[in-house]
C-alpha atoms as a PDB file:
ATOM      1  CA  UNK A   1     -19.176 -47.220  24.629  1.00  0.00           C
ATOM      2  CA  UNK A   2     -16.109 -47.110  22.442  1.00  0.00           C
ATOM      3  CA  UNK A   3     -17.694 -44.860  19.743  1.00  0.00           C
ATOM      4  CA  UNK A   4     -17.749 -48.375  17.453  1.00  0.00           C
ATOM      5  CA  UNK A   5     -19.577 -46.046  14.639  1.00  0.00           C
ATOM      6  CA  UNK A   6     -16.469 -44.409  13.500  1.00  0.00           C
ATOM      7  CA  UNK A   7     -13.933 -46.998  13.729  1.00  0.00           C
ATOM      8  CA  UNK A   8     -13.139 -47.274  17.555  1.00  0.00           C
ATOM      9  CA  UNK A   9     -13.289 -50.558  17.760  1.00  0.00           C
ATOM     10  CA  UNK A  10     -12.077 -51.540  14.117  1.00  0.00           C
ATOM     11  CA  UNK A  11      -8.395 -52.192  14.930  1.00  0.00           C
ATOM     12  CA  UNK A  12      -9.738 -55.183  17.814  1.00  0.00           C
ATOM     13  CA  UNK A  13     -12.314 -56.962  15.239  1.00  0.00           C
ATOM     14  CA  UNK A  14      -9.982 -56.689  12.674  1.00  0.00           C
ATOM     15  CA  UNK A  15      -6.787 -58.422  15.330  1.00  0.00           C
ATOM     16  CA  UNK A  16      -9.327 -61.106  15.174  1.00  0.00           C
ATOM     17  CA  UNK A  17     -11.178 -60.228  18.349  1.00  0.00           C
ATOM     18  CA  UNK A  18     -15.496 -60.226  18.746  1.00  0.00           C
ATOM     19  CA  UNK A  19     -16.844 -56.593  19.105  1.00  0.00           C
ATOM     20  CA  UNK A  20     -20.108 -55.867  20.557  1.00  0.00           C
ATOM     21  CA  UNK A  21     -20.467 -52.006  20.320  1.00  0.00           C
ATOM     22  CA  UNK A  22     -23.737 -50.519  21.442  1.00  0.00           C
ATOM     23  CA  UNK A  23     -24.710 -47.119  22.597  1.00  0.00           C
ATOM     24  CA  UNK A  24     -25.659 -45.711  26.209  1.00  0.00           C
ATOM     25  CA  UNK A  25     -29.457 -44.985  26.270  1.00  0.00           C
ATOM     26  CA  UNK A  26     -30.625 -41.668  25.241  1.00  0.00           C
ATOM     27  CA  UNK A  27     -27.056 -41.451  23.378  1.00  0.00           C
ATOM     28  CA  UNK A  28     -26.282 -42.061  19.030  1.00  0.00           C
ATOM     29  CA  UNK A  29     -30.094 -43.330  18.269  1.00  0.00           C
ATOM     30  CA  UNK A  30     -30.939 -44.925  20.830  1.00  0.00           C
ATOM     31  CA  UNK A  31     -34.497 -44.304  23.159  1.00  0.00           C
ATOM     32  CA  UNK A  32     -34.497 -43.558  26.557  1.00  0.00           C
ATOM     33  CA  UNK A  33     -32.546 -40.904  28.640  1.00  0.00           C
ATOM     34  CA  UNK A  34     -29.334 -41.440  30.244  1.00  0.00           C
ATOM     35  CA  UNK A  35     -29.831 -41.980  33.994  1.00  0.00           C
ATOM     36  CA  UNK A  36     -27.737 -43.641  36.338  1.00  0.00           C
ATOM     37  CA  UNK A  37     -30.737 -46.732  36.399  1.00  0.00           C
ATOM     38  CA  UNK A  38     -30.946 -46.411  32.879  1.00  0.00           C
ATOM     39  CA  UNK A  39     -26.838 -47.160  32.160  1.00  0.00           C
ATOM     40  CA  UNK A  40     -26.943 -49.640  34.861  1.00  0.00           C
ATOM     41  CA  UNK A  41     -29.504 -51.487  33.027  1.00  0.00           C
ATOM     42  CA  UNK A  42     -28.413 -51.388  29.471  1.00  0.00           C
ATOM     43  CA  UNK A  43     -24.850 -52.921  30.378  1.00  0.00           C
ATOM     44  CA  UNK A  44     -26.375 -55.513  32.636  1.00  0.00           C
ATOM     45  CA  UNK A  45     -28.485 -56.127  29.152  1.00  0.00           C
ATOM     46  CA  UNK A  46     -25.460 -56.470  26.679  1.00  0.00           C
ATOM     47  CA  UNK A  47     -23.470 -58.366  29.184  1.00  0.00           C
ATOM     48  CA  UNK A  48     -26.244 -60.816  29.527  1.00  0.00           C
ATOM     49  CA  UNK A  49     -26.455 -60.660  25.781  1.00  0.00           C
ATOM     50  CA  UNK A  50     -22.820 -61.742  25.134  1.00  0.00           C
ATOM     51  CA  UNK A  51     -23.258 -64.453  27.768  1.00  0.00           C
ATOM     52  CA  UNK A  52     -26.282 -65.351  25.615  1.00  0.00           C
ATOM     53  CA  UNK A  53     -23.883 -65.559  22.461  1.00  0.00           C
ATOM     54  CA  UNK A  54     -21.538 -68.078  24.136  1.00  0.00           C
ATOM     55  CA  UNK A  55     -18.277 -65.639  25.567  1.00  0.00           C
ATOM     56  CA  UNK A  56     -18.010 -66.341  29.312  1.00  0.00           C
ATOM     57  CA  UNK A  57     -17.069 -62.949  31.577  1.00  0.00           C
ATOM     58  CA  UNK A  58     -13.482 -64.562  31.959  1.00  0.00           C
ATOM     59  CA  UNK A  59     -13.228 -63.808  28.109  1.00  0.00           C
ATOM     60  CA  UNK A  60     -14.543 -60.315  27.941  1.00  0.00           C
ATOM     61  CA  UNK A  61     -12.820 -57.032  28.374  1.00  0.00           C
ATOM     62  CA  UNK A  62     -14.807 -53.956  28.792  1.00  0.00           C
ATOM     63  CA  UNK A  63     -14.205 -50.756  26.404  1.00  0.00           C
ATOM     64  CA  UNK A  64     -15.480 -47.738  27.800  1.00  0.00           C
ATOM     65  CA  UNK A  65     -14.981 -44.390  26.567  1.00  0.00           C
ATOM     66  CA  UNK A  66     -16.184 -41.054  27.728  1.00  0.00           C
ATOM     67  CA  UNK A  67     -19.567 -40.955  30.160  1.00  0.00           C
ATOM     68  CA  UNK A  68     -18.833 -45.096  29.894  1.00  0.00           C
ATOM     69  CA  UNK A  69     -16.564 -44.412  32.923  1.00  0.00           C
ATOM     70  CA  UNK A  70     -19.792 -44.351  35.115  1.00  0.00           C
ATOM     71  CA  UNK A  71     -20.997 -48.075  33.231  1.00  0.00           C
ATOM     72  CA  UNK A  72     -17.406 -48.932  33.643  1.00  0.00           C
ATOM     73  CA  UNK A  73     -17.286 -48.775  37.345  1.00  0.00           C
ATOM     74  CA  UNK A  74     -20.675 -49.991  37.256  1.00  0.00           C
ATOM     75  CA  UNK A  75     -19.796 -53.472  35.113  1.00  0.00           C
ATOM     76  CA  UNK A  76     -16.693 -53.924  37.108  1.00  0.00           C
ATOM     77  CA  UNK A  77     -18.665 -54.181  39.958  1.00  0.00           C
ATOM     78  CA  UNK A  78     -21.451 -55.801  38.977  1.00  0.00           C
ATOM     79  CA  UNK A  79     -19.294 -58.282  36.909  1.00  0.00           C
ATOM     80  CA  UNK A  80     -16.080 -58.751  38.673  1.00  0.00           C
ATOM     81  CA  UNK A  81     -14.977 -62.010  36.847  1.00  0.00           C
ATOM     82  CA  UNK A  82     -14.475 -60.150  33.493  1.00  0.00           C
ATOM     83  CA  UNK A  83     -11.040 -60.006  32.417  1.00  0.00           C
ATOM     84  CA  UNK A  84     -10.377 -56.590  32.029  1.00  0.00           C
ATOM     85  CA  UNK A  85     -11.630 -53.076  31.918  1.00  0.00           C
ATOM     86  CA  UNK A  86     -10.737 -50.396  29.588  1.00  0.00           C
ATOM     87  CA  UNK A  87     -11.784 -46.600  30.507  1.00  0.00           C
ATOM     88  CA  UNK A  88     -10.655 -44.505  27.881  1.00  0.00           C
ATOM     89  CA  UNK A  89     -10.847 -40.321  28.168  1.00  0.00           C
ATOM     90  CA  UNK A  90     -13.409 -40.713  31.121  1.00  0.00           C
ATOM     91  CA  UNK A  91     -13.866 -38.137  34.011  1.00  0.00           C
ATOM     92  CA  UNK A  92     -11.279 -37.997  36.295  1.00  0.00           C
ATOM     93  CA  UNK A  93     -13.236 -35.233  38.540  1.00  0.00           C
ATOM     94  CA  UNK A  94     -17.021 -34.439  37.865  1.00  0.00           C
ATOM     95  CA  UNK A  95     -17.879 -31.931  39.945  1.00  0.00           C
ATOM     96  CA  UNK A  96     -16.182 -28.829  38.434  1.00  0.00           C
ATOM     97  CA  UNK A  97     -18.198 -30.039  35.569  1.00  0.00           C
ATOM     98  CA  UNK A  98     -21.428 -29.730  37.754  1.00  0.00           C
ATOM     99  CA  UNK A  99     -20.207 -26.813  39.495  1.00  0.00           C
ATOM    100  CA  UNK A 100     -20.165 -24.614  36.180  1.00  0.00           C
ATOM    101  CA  UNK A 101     -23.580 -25.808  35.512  1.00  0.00           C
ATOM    102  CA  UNK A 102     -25.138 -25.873  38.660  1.00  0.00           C
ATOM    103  CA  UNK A 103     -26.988 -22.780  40.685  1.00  0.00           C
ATOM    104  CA  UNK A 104     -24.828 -21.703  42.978  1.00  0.00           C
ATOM    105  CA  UNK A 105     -27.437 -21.571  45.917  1.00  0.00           C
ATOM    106  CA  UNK A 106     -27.332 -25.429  44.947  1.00  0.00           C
ATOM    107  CA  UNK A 107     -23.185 -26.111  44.616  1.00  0.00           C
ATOM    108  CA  UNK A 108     -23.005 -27.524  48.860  1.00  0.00           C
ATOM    109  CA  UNK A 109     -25.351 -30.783  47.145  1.00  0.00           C
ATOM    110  CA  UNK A 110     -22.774 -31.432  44.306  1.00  0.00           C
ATOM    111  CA  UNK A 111     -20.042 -31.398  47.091  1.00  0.00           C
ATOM    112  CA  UNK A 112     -21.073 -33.564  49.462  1.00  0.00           C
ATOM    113  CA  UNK A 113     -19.563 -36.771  49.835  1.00  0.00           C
END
């Protein structure tokens, strides 16, 4: 998730690069909500897409930006041959995040590791 709708990934496509922007489910206007199954899914989708296209995971480097730090982790993973990944403003430490959202009868869940 690079924000590609603004111009994130402009600068790349126009150094000659391919871009394949899309947007997390539930986010921009896409269906669906965004839950951990969800993300997991939707990269596995454009991954296989791209694969589908012709560029081999030894090719591709991963742009994430924002909440795309969970996908991030999640495509490195999943798809450790890629050549690189790129997290960009991501969350460095969630749960003060879900700590100032949270109940606090519920805050010893959100701790736990």
């Amino acid at each position: 998730a690079c924000y590609y709708e603004v111009g994130g990934a402009e600068i790349a496509a126009k150094a000659g690069y391919s871009v394949l922007g899309w947007n997390h489910p539930g986010f921009g206007r896409r269906s669906g909500l965004p839950f951990p199954a969800q993300q997991r899914r939707a990269i596995d989708a454009v991954m296989e897409f791209a694969v589908h296209l012709g560029f081999q995971p030894e090719h591709i480097v991963l742009y994430f930006w924002s909440i795309g730090g969970y996908t991030a982790s999640y495509a490195a993973k999943t798809w450790p041959n890629v050549k690189g990944v790129i997290m960009d403003a991501t969350f460095d430490d969630i749960i003060p995040l879900v700590l100032a959202r949270m109940p606090k009868f519920l805050a010893g869940l959100s701790c736990a590791v």
